[in-house]
N, C-alpha and C. Protein backbone atom coordinates (compact mmCIF):
# COMPACT_ATOMS: atom_id res chain seq x y z
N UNK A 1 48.73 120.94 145.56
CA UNK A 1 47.78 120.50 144.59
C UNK A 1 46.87 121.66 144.22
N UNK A 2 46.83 121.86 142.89
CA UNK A 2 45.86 122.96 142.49
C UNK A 2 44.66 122.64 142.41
N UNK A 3 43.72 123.42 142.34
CA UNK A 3 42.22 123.26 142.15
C UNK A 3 41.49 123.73 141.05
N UNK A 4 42.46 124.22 140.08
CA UNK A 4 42.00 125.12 138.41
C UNK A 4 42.40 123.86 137.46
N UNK A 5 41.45 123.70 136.92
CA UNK A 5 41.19 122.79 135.67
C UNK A 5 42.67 122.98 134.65
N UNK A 6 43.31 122.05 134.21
CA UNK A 6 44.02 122.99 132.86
C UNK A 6 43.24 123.48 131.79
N UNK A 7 44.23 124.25 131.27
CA UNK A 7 43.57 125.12 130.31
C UNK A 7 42.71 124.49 128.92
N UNK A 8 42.50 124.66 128.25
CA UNK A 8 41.83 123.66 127.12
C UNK A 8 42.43 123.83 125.80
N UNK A 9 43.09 123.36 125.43
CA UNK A 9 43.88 123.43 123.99
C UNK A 9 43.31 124.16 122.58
N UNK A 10 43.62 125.08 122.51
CA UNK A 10 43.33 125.79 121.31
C UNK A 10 43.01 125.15 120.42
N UNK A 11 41.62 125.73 119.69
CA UNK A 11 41.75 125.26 118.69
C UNK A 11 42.29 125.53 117.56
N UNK A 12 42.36 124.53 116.50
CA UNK A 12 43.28 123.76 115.57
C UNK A 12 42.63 124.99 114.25
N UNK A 13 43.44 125.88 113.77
CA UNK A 13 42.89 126.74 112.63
C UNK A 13 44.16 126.14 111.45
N UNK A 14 43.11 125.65 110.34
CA UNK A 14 43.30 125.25 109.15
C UNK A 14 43.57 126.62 107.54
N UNK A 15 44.70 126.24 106.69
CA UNK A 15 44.46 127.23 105.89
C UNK A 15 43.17 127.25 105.13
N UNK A 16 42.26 125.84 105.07
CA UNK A 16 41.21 125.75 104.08
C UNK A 16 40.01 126.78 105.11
N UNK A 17 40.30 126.93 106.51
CA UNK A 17 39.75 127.19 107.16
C UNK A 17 39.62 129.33 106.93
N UNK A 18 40.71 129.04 106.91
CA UNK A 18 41.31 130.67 106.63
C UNK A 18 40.34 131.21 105.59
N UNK A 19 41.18 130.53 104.73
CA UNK A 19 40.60 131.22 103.05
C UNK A 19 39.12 130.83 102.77
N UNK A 20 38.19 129.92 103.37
CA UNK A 20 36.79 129.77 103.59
C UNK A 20 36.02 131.29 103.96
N UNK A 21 37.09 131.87 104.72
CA UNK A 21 36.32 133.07 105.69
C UNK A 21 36.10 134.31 104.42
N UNK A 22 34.55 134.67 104.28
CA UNK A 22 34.51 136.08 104.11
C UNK A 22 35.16 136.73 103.51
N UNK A 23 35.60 136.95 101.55
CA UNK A 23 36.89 138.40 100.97
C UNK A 23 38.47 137.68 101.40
N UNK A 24 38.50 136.76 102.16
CA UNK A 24 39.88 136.50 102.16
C UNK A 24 40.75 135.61 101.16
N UNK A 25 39.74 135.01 100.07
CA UNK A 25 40.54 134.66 99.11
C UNK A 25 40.80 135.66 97.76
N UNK A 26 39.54 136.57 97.45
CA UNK A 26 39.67 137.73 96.89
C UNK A 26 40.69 138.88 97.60
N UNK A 27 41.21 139.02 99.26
CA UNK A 27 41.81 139.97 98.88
C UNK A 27 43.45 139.39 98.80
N UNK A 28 43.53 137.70 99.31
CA UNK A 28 45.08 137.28 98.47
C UNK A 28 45.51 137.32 96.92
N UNK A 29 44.14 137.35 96.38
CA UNK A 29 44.62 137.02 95.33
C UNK A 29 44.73 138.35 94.85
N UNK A 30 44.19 139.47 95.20
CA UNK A 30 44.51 141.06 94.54
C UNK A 30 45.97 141.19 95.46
N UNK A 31 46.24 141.04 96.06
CA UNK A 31 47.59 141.22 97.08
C UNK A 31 48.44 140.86 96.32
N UNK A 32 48.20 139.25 96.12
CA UNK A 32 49.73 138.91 94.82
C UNK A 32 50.11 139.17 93.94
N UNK A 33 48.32 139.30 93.07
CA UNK A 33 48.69 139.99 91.65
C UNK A 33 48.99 141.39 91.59
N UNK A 34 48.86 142.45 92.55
CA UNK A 34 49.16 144.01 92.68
C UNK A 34 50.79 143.54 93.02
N UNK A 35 51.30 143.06 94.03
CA UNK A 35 52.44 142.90 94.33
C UNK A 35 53.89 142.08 93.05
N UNK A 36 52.94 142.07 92.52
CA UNK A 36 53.86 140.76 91.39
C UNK A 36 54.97 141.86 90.29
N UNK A 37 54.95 143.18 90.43
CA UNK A 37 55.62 143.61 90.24
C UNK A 37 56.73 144.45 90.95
N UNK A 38 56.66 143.99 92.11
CA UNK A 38 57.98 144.23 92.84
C UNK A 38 58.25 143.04 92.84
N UNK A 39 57.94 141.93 92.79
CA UNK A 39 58.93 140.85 92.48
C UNK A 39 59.69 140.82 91.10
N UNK A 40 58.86 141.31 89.99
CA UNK A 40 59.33 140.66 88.79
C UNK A 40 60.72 142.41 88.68
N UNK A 41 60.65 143.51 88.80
CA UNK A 41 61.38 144.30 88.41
C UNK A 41 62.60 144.31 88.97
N UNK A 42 63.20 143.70 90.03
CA UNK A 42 64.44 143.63 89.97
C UNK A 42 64.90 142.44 88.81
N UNK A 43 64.67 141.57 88.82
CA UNK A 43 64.63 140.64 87.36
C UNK A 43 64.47 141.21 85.89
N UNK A 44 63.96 142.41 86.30
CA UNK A 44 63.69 143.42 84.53
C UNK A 44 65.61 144.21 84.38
N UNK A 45 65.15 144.55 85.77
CA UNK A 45 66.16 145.28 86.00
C UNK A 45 67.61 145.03 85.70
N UNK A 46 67.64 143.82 86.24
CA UNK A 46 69.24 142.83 85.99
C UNK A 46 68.83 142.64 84.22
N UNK A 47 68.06 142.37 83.76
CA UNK A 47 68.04 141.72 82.44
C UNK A 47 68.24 142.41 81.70
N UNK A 48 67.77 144.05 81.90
CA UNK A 48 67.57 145.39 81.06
C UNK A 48 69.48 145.80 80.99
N UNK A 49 69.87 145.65 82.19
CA UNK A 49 71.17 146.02 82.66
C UNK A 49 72.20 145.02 81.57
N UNK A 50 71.98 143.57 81.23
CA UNK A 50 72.98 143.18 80.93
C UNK A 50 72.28 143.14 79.32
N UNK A 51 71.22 143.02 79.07
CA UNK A 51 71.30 143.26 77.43
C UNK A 51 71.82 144.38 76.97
N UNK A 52 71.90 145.82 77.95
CA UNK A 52 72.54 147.31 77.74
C UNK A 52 74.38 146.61 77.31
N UNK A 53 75.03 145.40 77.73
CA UNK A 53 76.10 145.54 78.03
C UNK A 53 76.57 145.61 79.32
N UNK A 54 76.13 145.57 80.07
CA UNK A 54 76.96 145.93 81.89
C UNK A 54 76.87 144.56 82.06
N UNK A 55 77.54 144.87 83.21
CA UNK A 55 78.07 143.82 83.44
C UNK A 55 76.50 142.88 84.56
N UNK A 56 76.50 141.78 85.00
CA UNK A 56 75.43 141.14 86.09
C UNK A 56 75.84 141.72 87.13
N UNK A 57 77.08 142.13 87.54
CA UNK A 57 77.07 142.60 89.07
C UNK A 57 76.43 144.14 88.84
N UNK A 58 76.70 144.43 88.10
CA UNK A 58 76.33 145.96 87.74
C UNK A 58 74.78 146.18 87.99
N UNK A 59 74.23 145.04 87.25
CA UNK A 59 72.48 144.67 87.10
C UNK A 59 71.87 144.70 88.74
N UNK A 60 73.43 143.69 89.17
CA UNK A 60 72.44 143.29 90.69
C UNK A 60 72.51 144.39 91.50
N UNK A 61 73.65 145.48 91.32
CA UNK A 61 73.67 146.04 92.26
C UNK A 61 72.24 146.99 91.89
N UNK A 62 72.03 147.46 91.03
CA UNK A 62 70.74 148.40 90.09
C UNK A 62 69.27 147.28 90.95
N UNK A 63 69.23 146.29 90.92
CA UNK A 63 68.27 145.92 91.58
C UNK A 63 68.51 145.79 93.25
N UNK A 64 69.83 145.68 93.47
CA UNK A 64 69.68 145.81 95.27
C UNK A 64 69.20 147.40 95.27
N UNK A 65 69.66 148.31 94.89
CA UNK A 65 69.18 149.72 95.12
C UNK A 65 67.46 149.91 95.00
N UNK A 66 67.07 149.18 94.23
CA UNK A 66 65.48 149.37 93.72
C UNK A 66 65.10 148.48 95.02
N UNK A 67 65.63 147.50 95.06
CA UNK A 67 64.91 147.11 96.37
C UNK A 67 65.16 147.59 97.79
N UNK A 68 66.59 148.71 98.28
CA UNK A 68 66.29 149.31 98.70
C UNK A 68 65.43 150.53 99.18
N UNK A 69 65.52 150.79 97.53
CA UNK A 69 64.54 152.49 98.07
C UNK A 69 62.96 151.59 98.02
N UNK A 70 62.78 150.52 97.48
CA UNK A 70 61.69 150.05 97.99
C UNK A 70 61.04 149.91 99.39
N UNK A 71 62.09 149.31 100.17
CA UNK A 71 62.09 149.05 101.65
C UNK A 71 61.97 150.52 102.42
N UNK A 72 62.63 151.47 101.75
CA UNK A 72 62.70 152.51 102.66
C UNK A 72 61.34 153.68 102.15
N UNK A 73 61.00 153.57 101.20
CA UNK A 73 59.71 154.08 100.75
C UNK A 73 58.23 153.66 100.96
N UNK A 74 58.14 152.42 101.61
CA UNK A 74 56.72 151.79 102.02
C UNK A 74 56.68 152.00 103.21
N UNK A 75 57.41 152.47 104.18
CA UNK A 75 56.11 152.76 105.67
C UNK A 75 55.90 154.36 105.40
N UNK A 76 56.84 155.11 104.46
CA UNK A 76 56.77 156.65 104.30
C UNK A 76 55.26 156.78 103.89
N UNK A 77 55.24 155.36 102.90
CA UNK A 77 53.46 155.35 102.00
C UNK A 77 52.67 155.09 102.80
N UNK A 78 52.78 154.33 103.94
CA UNK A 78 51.93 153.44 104.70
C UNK A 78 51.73 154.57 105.71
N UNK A 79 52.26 155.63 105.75
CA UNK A 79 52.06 156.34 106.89
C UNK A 79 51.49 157.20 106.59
N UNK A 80 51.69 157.64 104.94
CA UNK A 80 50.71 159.02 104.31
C UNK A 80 49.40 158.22 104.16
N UNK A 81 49.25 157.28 104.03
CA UNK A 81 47.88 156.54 103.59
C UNK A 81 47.36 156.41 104.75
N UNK A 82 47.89 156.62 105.97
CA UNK A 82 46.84 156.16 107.25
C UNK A 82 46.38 157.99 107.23
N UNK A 83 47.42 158.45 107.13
CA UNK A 83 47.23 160.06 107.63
C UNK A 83 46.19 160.74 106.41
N UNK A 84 46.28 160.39 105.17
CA UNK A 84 45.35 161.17 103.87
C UNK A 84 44.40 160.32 103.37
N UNK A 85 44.75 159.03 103.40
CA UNK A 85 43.72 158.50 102.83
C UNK A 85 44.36 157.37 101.46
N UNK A 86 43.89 156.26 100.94
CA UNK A 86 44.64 155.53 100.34
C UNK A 86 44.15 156.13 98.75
N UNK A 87 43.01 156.58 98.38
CA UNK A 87 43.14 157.34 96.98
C UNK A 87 44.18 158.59 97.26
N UNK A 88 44.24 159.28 98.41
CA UNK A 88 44.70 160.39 97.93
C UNK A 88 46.10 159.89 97.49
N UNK A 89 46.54 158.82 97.79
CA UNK A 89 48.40 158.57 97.90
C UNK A 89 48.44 157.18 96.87
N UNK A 90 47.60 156.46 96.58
CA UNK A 90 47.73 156.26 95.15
C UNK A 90 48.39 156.29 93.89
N UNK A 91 47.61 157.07 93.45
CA UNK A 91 47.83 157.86 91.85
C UNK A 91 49.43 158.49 92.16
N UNK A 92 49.68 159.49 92.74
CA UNK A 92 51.00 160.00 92.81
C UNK A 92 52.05 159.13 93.31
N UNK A 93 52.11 158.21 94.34
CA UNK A 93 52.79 156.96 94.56
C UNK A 93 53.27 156.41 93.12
N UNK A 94 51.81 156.15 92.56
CA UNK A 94 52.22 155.24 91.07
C UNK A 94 53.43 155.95 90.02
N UNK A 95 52.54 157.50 90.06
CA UNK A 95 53.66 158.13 88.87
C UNK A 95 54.70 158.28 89.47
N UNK A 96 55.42 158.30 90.96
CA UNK A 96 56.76 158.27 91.58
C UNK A 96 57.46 156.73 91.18
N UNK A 97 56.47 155.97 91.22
CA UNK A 97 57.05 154.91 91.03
C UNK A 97 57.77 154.44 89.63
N UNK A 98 56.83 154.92 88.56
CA UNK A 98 56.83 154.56 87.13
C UNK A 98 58.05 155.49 86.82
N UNK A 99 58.35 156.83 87.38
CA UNK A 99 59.16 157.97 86.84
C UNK A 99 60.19 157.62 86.52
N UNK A 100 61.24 156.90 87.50
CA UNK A 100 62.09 156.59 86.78
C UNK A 100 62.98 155.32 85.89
N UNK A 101 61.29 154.89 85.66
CA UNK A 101 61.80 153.98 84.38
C UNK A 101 61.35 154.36 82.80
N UNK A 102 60.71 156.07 82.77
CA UNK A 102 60.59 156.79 81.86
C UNK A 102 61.73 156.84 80.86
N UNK A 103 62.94 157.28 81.63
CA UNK A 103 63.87 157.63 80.74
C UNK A 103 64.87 156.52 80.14
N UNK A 104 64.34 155.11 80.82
CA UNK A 104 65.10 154.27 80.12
C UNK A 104 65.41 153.93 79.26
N UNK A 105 66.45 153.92 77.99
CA UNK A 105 66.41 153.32 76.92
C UNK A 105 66.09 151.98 76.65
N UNK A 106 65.49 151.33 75.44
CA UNK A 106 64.91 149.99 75.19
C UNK A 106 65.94 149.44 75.00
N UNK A 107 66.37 148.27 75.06
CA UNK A 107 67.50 147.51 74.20
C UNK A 107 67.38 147.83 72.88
N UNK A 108 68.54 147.84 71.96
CA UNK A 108 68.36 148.31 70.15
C UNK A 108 68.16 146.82 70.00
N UNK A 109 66.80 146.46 69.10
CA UNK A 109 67.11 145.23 68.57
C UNK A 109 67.14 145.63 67.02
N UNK A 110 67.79 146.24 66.53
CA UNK A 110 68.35 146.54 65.15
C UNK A 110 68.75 145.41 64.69
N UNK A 111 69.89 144.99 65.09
CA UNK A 111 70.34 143.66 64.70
C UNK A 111 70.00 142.37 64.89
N UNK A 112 68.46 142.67 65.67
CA UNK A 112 67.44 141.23 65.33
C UNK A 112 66.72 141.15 64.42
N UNK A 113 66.25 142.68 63.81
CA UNK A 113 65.84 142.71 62.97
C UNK A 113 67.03 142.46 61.40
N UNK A 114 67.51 143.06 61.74
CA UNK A 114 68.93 142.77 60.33
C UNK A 114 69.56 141.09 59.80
N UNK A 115 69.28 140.61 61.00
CA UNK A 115 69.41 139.40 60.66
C UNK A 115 68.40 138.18 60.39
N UNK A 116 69.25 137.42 59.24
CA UNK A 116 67.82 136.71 58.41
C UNK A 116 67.54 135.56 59.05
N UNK A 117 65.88 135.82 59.20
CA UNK A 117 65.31 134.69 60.30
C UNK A 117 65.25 133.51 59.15
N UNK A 118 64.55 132.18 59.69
CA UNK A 118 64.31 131.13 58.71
C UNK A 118 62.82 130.64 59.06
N UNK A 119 62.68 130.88 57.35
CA UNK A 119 61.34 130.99 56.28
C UNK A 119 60.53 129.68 57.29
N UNK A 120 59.10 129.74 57.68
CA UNK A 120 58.69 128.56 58.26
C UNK A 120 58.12 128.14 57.15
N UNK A 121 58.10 128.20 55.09
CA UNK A 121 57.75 127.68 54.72
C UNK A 121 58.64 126.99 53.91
N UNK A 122 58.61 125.42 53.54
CA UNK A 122 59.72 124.70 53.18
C UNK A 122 60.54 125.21 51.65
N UNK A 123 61.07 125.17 50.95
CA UNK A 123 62.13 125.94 50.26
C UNK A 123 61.51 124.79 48.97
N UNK A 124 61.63 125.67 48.31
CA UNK A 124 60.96 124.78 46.92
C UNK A 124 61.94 124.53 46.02
C-alpha cells in the first residue's frame, strides 16, 4: 500500500483558451495569411502548366518539385535566421524565391481576346 496521494489531473486547456492568450490570435492569423502562398502555388503551378499545353502529370510533377525544394530550403532559412538574424535573411530569401517565376511566360490570351464576347446590352 502506498502512501503518495495520486497525481491530480491536468488541467483541461481549451482552444478559446489558447487564442484568449496575449498576440496569439494576431500571430495565427499573420502565419496563415504569410503562408497562403505556399499553399496556393503549387495550384498556380499545375494550372500555369496545363493552360501552356502540358500535360496535368507534367503540372504535378512541376509542383511536387516546388514543393520539394520547398521542404529542403526551410531549415537552410531557419538556420540562417537563427545564425543572422530574420531581416537580414528576409529580403534575399524573397527575391530567391520570386526568381524563378520571373522568366515565366503568361498564358497568350490572344484568342480570348479575338473572340466575340456577347454584348450585355439587349440587341435592338
Amino acid at each position: 500500500m502506498s502512501l503518495t496521494a495520486p497525481p491530480a489531473p491536468a488541467p483541461r486547456i481549451t482552444y478559446g483558451a489558447v487564442l484568449g492568450s496575449p498576440y496569439v490570435a494576431r500571430l495565427l492569423g499573420g502565419t496563415l495569411t504569410g503562408r497562403l502562398p505556399n499553399g496556393m502555388a503549387p495550384v498556380a503551378i499545375l494550372l500555369w502548366a496545363t493552360a501552356s499545353g502540358s500535360s496535368i502529370a507534367f503540372g504535378g510533377l512541376l509542383s511536387a518539385l516546388y514543393g520539394l525544394s520547398s521542404a529542403l530550403a526551410q531549415p537552410v532559412k531557419g538556420r540562417l535566421m537563427d545564425r543572422h538574424g530574420q531581416s537580414a535573411v528576409h529580403l534575399p530569401a524573397a527575391l530567391l524565391n520570386s526568381a524563378p517565376w520571373w522568366p515565366c511566360p503568361w498564358p497568350d490570351r490572344t484568342a480570348d481576346r479575338a473572340s466575340p464576347r456577347p454584348s450585355s446590352s439587349p440587341a435592338v
